[in-house]
PDB file of N, CA and C in Angstrom:
ATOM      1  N   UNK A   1     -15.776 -45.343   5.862  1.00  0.00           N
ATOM      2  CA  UNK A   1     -15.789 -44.695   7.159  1.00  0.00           C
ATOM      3  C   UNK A   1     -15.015 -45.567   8.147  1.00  0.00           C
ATOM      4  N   UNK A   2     -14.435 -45.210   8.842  1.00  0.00           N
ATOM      5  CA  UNK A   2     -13.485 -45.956   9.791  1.00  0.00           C
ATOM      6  C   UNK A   2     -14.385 -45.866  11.534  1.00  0.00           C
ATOM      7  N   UNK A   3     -13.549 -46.546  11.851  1.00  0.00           N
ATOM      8  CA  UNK A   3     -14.050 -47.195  13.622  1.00  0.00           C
ATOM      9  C   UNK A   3     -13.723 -46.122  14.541  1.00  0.00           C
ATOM     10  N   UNK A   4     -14.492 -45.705  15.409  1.00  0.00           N
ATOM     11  CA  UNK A   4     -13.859 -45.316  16.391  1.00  0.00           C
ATOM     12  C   UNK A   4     -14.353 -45.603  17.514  1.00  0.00           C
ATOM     13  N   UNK A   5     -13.714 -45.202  19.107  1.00  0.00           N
ATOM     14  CA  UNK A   5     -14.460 -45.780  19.796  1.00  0.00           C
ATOM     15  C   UNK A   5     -15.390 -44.864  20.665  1.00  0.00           C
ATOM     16  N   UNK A   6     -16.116 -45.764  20.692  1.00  0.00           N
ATOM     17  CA  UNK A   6     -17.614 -44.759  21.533  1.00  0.00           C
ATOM     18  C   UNK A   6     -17.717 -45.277  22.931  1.00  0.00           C
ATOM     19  N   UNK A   7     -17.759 -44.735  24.155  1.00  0.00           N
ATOM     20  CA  UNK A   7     -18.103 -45.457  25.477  1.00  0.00           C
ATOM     21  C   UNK A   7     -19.699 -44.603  25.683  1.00  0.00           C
ATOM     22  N   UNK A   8     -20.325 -46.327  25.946  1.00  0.00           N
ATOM     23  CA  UNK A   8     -21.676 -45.918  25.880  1.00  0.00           C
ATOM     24  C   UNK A   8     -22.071 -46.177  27.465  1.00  0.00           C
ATOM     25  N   UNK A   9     -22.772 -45.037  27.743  1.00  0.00           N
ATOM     26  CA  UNK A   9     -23.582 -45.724  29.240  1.00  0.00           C
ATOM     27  C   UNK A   9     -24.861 -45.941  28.881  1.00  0.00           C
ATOM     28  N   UNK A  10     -25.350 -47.184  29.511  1.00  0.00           N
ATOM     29  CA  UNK A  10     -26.531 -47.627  29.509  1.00  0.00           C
ATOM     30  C   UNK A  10     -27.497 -47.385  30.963  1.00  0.00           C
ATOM     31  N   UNK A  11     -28.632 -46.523  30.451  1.00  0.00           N
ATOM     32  CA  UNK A  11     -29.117 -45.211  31.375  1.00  0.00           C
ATOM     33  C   UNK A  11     -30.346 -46.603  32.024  1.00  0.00           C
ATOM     34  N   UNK A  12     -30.666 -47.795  30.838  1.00  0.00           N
ATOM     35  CA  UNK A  12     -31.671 -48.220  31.980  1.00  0.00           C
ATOM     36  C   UNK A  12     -31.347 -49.569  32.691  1.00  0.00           C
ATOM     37  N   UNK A  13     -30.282 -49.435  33.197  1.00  0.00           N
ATOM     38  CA  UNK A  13     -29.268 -50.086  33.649  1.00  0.00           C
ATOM     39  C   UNK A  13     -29.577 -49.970  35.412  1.00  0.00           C
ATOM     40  N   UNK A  14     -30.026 -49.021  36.052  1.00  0.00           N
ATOM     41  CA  UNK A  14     -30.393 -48.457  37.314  1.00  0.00           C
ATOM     42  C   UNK A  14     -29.282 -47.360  37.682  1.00  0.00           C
ATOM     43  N   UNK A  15     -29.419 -46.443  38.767  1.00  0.00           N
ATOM     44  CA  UNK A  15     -28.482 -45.580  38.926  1.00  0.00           C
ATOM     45  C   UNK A  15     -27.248 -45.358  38.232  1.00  0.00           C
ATOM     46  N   UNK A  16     -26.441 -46.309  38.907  1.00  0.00           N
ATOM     47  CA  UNK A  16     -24.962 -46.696  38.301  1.00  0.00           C
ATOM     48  C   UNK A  16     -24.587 -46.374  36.824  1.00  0.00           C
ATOM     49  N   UNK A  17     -25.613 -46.876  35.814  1.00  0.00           N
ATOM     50  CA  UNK A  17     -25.419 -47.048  34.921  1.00  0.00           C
ATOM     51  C   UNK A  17     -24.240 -48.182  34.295  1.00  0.00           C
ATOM     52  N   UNK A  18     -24.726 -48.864  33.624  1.00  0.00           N
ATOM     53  CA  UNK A  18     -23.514 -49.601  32.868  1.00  0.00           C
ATOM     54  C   UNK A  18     -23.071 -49.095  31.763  1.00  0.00           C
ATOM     55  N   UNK A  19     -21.269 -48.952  31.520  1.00  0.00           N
ATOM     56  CA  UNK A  19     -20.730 -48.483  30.662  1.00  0.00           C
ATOM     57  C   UNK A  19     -19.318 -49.321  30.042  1.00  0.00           C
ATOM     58  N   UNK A  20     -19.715 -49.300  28.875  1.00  0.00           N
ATOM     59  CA  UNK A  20     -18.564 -49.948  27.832  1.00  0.00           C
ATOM     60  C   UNK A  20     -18.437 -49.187  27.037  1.00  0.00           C
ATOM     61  N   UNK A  21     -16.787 -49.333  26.394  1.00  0.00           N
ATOM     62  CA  UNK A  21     -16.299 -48.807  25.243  1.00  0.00           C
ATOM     63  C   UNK A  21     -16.367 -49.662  24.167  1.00  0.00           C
ATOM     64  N   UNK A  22     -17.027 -49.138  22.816  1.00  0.00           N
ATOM     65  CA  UNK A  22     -16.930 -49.969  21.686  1.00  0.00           C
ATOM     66  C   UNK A  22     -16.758 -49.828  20.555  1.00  0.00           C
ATOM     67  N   UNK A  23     -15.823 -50.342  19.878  1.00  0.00           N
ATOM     68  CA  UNK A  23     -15.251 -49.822  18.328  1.00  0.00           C
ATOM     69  C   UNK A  23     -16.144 -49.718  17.271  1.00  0.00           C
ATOM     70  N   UNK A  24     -16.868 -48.931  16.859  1.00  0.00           N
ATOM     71  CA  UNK A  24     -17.836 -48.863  15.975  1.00  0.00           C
ATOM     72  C   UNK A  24     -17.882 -47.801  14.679  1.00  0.00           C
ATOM     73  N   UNK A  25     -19.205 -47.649  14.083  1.00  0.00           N
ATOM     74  CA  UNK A  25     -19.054 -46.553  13.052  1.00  0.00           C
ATOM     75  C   UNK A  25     -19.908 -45.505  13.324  1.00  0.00           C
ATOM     76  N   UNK A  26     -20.504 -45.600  14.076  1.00  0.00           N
ATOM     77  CA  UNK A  26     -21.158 -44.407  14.826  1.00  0.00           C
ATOM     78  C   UNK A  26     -21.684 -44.760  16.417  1.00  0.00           C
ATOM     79  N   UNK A  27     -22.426 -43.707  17.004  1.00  0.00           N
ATOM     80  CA  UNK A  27     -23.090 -43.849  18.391  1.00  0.00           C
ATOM     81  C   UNK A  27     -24.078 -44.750  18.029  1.00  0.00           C
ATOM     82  N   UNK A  28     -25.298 -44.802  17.185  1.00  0.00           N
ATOM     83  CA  UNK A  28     -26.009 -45.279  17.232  1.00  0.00           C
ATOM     84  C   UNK A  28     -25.744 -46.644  17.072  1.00  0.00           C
ATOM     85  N   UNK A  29     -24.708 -47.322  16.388  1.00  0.00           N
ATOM     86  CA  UNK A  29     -24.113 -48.589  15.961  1.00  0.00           C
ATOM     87  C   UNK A  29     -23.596 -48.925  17.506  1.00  0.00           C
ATOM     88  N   UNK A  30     -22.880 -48.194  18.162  1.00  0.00           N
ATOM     89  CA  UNK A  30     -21.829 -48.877  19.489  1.00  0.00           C
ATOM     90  C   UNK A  30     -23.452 -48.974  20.404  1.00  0.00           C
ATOM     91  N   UNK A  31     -24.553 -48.466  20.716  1.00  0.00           N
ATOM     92  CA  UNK A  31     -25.569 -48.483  21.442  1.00  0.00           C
ATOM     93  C   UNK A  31     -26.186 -49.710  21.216  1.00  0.00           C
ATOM     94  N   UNK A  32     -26.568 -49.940  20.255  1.00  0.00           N
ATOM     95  CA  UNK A  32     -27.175 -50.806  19.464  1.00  0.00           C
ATOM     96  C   UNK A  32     -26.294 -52.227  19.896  1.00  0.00           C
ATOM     97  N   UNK A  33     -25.268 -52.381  19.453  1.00  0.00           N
ATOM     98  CA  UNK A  33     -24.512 -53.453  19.851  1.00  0.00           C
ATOM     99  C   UNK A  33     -24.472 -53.874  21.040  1.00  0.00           C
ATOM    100  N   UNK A  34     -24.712 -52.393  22.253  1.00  0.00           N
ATOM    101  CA  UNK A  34     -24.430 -52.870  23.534  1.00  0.00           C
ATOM    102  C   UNK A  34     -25.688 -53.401  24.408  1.00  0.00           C
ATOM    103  N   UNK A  35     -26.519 -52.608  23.689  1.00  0.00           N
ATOM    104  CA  UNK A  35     -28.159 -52.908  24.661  1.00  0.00           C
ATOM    105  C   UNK A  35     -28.960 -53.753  23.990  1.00  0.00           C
ATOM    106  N   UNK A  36     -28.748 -54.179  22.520  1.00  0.00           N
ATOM    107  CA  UNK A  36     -29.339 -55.256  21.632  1.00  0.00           C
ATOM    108  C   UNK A  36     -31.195 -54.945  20.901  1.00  0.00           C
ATOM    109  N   UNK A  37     -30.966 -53.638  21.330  1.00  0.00           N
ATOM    110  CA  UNK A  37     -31.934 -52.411  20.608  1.00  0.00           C
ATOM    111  C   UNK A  37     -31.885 -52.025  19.398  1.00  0.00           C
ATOM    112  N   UNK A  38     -32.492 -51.218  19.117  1.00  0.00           N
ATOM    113  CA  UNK A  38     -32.932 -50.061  17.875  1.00  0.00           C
ATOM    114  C   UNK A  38     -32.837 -48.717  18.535  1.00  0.00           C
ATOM    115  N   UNK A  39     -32.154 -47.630  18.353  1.00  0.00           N
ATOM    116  CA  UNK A  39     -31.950 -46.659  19.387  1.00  0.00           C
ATOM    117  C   UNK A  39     -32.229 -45.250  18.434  1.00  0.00           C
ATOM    118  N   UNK A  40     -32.879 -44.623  18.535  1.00  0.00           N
ATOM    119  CA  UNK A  40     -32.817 -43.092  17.538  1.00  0.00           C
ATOM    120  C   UNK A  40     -32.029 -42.143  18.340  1.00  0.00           C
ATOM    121  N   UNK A  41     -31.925 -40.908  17.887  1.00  0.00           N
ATOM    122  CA  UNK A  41     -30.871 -39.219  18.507  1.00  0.00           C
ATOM    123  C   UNK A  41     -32.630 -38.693  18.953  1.00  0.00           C
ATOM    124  N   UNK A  42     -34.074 -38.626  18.886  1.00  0.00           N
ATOM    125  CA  UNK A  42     -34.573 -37.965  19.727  1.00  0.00           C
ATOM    126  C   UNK A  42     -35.728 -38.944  19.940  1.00  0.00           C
ATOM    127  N   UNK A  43     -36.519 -38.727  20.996  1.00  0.00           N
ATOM    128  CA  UNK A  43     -37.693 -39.366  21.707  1.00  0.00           C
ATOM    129  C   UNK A  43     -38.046 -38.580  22.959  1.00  0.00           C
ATOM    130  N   UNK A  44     -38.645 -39.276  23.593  1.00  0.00           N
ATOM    131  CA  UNK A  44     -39.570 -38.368  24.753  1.00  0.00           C
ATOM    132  C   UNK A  44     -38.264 -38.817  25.863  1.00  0.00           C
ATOM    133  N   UNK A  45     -38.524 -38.374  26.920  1.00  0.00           N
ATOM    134  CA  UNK A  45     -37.524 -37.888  27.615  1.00  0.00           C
ATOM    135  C   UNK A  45     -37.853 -39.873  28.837  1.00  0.00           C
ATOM    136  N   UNK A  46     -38.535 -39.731  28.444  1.00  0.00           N
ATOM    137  CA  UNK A  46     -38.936 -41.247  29.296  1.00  0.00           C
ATOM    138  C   UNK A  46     -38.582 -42.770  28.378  1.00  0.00           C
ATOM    139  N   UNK A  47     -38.427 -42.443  27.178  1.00  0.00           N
ATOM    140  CA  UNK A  47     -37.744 -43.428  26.318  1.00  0.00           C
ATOM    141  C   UNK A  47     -36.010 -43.210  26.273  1.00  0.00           C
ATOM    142  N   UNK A  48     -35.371 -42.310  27.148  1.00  0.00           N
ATOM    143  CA  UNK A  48     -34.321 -42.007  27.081  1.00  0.00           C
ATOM    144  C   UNK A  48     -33.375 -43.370  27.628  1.00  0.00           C
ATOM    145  N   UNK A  49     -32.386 -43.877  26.667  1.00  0.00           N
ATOM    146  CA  UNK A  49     -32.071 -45.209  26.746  1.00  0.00           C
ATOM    147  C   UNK A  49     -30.188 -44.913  27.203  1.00  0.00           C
ATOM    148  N   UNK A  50     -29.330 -44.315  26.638  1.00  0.00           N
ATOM    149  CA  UNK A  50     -27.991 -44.062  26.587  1.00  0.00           C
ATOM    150  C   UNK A  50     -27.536 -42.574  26.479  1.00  0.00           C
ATOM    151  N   UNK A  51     -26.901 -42.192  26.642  1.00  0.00           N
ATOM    152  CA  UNK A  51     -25.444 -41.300  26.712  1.00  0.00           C
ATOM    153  C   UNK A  51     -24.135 -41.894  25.853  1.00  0.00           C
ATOM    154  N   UNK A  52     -24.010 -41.760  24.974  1.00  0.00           N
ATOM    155  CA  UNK A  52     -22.424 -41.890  24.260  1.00  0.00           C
ATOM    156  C   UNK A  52     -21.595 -40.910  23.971  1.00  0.00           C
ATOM    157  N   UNK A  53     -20.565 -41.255  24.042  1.00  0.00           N
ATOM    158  CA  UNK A  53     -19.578 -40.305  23.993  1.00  0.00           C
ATOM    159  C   UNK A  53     -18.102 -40.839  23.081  1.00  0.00           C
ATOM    160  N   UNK A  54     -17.726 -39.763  22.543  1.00  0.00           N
ATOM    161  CA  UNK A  54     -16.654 -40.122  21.685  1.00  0.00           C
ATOM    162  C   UNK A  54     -15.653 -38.600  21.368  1.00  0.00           C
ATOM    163  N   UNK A  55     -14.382 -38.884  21.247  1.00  0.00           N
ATOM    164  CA  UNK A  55     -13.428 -37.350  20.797  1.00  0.00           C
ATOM    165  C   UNK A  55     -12.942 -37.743  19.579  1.00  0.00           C
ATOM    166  N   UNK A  56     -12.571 -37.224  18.753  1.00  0.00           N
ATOM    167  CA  UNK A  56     -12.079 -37.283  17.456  1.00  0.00           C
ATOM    168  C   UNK A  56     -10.878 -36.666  17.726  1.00  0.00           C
ATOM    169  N   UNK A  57      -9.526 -36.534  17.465  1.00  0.00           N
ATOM    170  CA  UNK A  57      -8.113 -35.887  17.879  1.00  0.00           C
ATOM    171  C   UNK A  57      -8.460 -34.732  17.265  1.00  0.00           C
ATOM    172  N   UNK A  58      -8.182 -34.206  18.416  1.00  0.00           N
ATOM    173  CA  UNK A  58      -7.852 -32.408  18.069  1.00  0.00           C
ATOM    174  C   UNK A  58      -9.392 -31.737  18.727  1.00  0.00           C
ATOM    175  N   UNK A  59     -10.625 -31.957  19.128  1.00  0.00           N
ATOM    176  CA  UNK A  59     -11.726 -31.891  18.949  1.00  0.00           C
ATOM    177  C   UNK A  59     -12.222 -32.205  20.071  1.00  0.00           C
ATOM    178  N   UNK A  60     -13.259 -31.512  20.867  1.00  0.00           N
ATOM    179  CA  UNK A  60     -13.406 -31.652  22.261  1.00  0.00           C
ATOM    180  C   UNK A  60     -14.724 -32.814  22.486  1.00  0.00           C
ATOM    181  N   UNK A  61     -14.521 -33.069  23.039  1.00  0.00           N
ATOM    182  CA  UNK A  61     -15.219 -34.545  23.673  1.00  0.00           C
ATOM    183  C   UNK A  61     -17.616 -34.096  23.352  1.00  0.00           C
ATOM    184  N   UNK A  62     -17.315 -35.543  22.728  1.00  0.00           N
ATOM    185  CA  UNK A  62     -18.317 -35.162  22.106  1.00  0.00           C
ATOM    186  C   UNK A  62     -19.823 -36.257  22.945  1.00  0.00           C
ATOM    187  N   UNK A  63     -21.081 -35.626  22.830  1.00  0.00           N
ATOM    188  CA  UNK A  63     -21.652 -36.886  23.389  1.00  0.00           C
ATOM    189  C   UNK A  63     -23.585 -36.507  22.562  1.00  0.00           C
ATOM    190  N   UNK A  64     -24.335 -37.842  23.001  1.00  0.00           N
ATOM    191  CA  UNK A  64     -25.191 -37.758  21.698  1.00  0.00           C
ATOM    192  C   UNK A  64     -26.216 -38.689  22.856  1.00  0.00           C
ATOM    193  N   UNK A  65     -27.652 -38.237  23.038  1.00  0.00           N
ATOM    194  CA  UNK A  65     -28.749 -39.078  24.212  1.00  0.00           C
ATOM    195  C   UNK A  65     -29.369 -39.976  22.658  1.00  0.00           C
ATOM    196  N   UNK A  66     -29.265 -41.193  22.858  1.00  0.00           N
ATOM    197  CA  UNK A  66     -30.321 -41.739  22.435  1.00  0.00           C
ATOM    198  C   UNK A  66     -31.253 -42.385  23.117  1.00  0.00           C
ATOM    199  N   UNK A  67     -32.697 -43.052  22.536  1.00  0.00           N
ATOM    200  CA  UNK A  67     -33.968 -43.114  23.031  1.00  0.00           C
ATOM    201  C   UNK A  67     -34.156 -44.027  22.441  1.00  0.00           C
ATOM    202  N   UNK A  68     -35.062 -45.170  22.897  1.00  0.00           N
ATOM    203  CA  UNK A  68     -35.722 -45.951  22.427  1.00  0.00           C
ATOM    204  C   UNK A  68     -36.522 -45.662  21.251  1.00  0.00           C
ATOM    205  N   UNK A  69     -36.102 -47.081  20.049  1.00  0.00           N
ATOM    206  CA  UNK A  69     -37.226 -46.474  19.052  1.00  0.00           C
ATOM    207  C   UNK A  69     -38.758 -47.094  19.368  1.00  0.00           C
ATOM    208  N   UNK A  70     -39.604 -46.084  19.026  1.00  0.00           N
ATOM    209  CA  UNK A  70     -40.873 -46.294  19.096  1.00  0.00           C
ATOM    210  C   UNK A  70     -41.484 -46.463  18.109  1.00  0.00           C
ATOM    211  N   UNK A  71     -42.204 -47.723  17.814  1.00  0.00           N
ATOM    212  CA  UNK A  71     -43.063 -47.958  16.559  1.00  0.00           C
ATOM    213  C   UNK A  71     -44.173 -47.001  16.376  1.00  0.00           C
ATOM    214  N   UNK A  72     -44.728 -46.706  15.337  1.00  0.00           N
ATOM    215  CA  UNK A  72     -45.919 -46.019  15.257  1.00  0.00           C
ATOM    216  C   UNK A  72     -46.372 -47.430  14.697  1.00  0.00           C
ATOM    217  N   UNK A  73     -47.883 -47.227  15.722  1.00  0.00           N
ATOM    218  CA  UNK A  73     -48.966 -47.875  15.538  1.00  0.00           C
ATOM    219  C   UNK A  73     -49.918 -47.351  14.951  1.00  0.00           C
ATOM    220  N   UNK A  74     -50.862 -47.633  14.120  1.00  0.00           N
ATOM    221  CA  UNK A  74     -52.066 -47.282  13.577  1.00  0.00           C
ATOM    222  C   UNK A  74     -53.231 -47.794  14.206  1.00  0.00           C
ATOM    223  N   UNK A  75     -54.121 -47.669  14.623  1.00  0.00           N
ATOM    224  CA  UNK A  75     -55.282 -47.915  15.353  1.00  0.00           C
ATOM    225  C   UNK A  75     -56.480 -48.204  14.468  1.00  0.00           C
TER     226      UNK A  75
END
């Protein structure tokens, strides 16, 4: 699988958001690299961690929310 690049904003960053572009093999890989997390594609809307985005040529601009991963605990 080859690199491409993903510009990730980092949502808990405050308003602004912080955003970098980064050569990776997927969203979850360029997220991961940038916030120094574990990041999944769904969670509750309050674990919501990034926005990435990426186009592939020819192919309209693509983007993917990831969320903090959450351990399951057992009690």
């Amino acid at each position: 699988m080859t690199s491409t690049e993903f510009r990730v904003i980092d949502l808990g960053s405050g308003a602004e958001g912080k955003e970098e572009t980064i050569l990776s093999r997927s969203p979850e890989e360029a997220a991961r690299r940038m916030l120094g997390e574990a990041v999944v594609r769904s969670g509750a809307r309050r674990d919501l961690r990034a926005k990435v985005y990426w186009q592939y040529p020819g192919q309209p601009l693509s983007m993917v929310r990831l969320y903090s991963k959450v351990e399951n605990s057992v009690v």
